[in-house]
Each structure stands twice: as structure tokens, then as C-alpha cells.
Protein backbone atom coordinates (compact mmCIF):
# COMPACT_ATOMS: atom_id res chain seq x y z
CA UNK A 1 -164.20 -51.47 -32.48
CA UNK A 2 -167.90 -50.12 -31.91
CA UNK A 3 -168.62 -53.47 -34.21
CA UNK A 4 -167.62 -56.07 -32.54
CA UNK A 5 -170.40 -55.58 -29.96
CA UNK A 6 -172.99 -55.65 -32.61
CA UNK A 7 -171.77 -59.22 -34.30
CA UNK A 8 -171.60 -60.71 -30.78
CA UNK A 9 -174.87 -59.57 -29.60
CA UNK A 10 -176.28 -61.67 -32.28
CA UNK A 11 -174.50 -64.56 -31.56
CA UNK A 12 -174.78 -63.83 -27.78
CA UNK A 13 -178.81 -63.57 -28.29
CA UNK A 14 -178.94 -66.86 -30.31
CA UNK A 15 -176.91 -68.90 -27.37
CA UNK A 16 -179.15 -67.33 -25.08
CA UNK A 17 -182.00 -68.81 -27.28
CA UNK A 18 -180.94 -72.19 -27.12
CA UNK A 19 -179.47 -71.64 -23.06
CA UNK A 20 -183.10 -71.46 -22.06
CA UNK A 21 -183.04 -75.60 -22.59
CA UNK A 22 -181.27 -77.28 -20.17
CA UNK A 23 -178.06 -78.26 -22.23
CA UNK A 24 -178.18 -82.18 -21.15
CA UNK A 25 -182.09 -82.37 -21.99
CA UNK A 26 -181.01 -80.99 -25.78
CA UNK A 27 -180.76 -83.03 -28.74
CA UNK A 28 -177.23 -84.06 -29.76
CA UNK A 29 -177.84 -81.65 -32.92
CA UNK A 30 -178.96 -78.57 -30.17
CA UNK A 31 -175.80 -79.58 -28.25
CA UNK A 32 -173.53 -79.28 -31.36
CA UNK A 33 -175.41 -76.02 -32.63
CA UNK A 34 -174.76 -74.22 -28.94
CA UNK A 35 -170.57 -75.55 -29.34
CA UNK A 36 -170.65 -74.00 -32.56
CA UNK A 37 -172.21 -70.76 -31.38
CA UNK A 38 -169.60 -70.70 -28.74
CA UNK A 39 -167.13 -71.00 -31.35
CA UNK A 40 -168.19 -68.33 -33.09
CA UNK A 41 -168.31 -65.66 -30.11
CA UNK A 42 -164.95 -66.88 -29.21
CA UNK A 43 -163.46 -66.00 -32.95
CA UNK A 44 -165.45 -62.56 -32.64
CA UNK A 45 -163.72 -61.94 -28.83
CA UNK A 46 -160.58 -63.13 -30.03
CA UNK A 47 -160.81 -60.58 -33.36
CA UNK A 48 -162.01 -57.86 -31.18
CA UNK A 49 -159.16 -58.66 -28.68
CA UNK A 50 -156.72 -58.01 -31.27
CA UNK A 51 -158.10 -54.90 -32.64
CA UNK A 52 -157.75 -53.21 -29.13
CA UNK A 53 -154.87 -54.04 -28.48
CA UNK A 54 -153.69 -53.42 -32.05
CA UNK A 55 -155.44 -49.38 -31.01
CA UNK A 56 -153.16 -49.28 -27.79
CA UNK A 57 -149.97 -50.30 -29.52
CA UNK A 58 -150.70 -47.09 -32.19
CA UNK A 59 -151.69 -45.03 -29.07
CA UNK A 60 -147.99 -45.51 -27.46
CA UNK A 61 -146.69 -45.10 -30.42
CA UNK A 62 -148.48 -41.62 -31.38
CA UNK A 63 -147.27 -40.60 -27.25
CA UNK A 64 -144.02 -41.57 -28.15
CA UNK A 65 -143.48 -39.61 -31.40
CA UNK A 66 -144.82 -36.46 -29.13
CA UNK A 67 -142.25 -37.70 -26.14
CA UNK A 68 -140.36 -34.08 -26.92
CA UNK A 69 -143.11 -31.46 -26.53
CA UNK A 70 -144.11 -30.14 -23.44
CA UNK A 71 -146.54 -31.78 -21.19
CA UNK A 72 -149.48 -29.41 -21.12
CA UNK A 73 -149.50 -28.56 -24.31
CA UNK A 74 -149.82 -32.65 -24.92
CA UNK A 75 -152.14 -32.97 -22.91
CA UNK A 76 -154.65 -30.43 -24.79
CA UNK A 77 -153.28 -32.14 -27.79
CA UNK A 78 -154.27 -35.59 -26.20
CA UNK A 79 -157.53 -34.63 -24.49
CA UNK A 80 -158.09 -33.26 -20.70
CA UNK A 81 -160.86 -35.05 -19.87
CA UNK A 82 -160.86 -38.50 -18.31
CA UNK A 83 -162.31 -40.26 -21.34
CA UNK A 84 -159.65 -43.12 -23.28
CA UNK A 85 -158.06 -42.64 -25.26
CA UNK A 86 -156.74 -38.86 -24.22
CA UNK A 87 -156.34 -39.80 -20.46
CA UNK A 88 -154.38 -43.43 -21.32
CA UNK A 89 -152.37 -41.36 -24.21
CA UNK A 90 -151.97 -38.45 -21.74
CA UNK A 91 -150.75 -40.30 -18.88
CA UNK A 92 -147.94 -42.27 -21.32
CA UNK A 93 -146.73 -39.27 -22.08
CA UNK A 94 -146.41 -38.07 -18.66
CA UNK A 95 -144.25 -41.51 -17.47
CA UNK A 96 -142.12 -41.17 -20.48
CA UNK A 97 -140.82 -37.54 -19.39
CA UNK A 98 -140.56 -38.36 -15.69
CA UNK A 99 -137.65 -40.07 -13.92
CA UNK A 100 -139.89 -40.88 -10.38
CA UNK A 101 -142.85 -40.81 -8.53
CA UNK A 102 -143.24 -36.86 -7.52
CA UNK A 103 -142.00 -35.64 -10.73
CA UNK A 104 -144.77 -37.68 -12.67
CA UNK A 105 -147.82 -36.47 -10.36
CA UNK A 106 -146.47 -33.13 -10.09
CA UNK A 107 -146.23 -32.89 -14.08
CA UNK A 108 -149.44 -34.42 -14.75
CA UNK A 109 -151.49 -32.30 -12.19
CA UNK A 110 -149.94 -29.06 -13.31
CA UNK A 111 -150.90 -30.19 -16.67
CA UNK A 112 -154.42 -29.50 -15.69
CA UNK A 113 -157.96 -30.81 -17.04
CA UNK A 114 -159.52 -33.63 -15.27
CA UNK A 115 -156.42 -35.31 -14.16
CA UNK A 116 -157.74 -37.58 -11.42
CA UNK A 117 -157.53 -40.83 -13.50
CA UNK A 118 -154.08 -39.99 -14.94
CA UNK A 119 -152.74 -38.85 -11.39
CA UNK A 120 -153.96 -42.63 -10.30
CA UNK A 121 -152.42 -44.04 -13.30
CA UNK A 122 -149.29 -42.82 -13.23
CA UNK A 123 -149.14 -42.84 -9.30
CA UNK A 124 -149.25 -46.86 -9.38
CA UNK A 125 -146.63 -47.37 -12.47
CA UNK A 126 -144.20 -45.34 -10.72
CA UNK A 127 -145.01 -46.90 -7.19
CA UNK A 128 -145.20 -50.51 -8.30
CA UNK A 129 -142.03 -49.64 -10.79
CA UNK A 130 -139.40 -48.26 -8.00
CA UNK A 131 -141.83 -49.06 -4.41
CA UNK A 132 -143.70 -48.42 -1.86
CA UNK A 133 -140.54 -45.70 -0.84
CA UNK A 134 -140.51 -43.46 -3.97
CA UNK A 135 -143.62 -41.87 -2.59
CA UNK A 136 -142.55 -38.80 -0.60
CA UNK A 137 -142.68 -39.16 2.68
CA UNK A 138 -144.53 -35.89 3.38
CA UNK A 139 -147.31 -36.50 1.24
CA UNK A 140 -148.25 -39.72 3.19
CA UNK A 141 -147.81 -38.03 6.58
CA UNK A 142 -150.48 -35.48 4.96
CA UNK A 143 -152.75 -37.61 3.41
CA UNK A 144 -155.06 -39.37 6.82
CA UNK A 145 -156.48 -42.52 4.96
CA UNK A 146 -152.92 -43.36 4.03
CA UNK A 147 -151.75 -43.39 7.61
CA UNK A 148 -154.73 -45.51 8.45
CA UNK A 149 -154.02 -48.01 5.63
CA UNK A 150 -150.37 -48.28 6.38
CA UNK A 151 -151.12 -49.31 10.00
CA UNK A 152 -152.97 -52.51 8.94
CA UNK A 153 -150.21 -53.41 7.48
């Protein structure tokens, strides 16, 4: 993955290179070079495309084969700190072993670590999944920003 920057960079620089012309003021054979170029990066984007997503698909599927042991002890597994992959592999793992909004946040804060980016994670699957109403009531009524937000609307 930590490629794919490097062969685009090259190919980005070398577009830049012939960007600095104004493309209609460019020989036909500077105007073919630049469409190739663009070619090029878009085969590189496309390849690196597919190689994240390929990583994401094998990170569910890790999460999943773990779907039976407890949380925490995933989670240290995983990785507590907010960097990907632990905190995209951590917060799987914590939707797949909760049936609704509270039981998710409750399982991934007690799980510990720096759990702000999974608590937001899983907090909007579970609220866009079942709505705006699987969010306990008394957590709203505690939370002041929310009140304020859900008056403008």
C-alpha cells in the first residue's frame, strides 16, 4: 500500500511538469503525452483502490473469525489506540456482538484504550441502522449540544 504513493508521485510530478503549459497552447504531441500520463495515474489509483479495499475485506474477515472472544480482550488483540487498522478492526468487532445502540457504546467504552473514534463509529452504524430513536433518551437529555442541535431541527 505504502507504494502506490511513490509510483504516483512520479507520474503526478511529470503531469505537473507539463501542467505548467497552458494545455491548449501545447503541441498536439504535449497534449497526447499529458492524456497518457493521466492514464497512467488513473491505472495506479485504480490498482491502489483495489488493494485497500482488498486489506478491508481481510480485516472483516480476521474480526469475524474473532466474533466469539470477548470484547476487551479483542480489542488489546486488535490495537487500543485510534490508529487503522486496530480502531476499524476493533469497532467491527464491537457491532458484530451488539444487538443496538447502548449495548455497542457501552461495550466499546468499557473496552477501554482510546476509544473515541470507535465510540463515533459505532454510534452512527447503529443510529443510521435502527434511527434517530435507538439512542437512549437519557443520554440526549444529558448531553447540552445535543439538545441544541435537535432544536434546529
Amino acid at each position: 500500500m505504502e507504494r502506490a504513493p511513490q509510483i504516483t508521485r512520479g507520474l503526478i510530478q511529470e503531469v505537473n511538469n507539463l501542467m505548467a503549459y497552458e494545455f491548449e497552447n501545447m503541441s498536439i504531441m504535449g497534449q497526447r503525452t499529458l492524456l497518457r500520463l493521466w492514464k497512467e495515474i488513473e491505472k495506479e489509483v485504480e490498482k491502489c483502490k483495489n488493494i485497500y479495499f482488498k486489506n478491508i475485506v481481510e480485516d472483516i474477515n480476521k474480526v469475524k473469525r474473532l466474533k466469539n472472544n470477548p470484547h476487551s480482550q479483542t480489542v488489546k488483540k486488535l490495537g487500543m489506540a485510534c490508529s487503522y487498522p486496530g480502531t476499524f478492526n476493533s469497532s467491527i468487532h464491537s457491532i458484530i456482538n451488539s444487538v443496538n445502540y447502548k449495548d455497542a457504546i457501552l461495550r466499546t467504552i468499557r473496552a477501554g484504550g482510546c476509544n473515541c473514534s470507535r465510540v463515533n463509529f459505532v454510534g452512527a452504524y447503529f443510529a443510521a441502522l435502527k434511527g434517530f430513536d435507538s439512542i437512549p433518551k437519557a443520554w440526549i437529555s444529558k448531553t447540552g449540544p445535543a439538545k441544541q442541535i435537535l432544536k434546529q431541527n
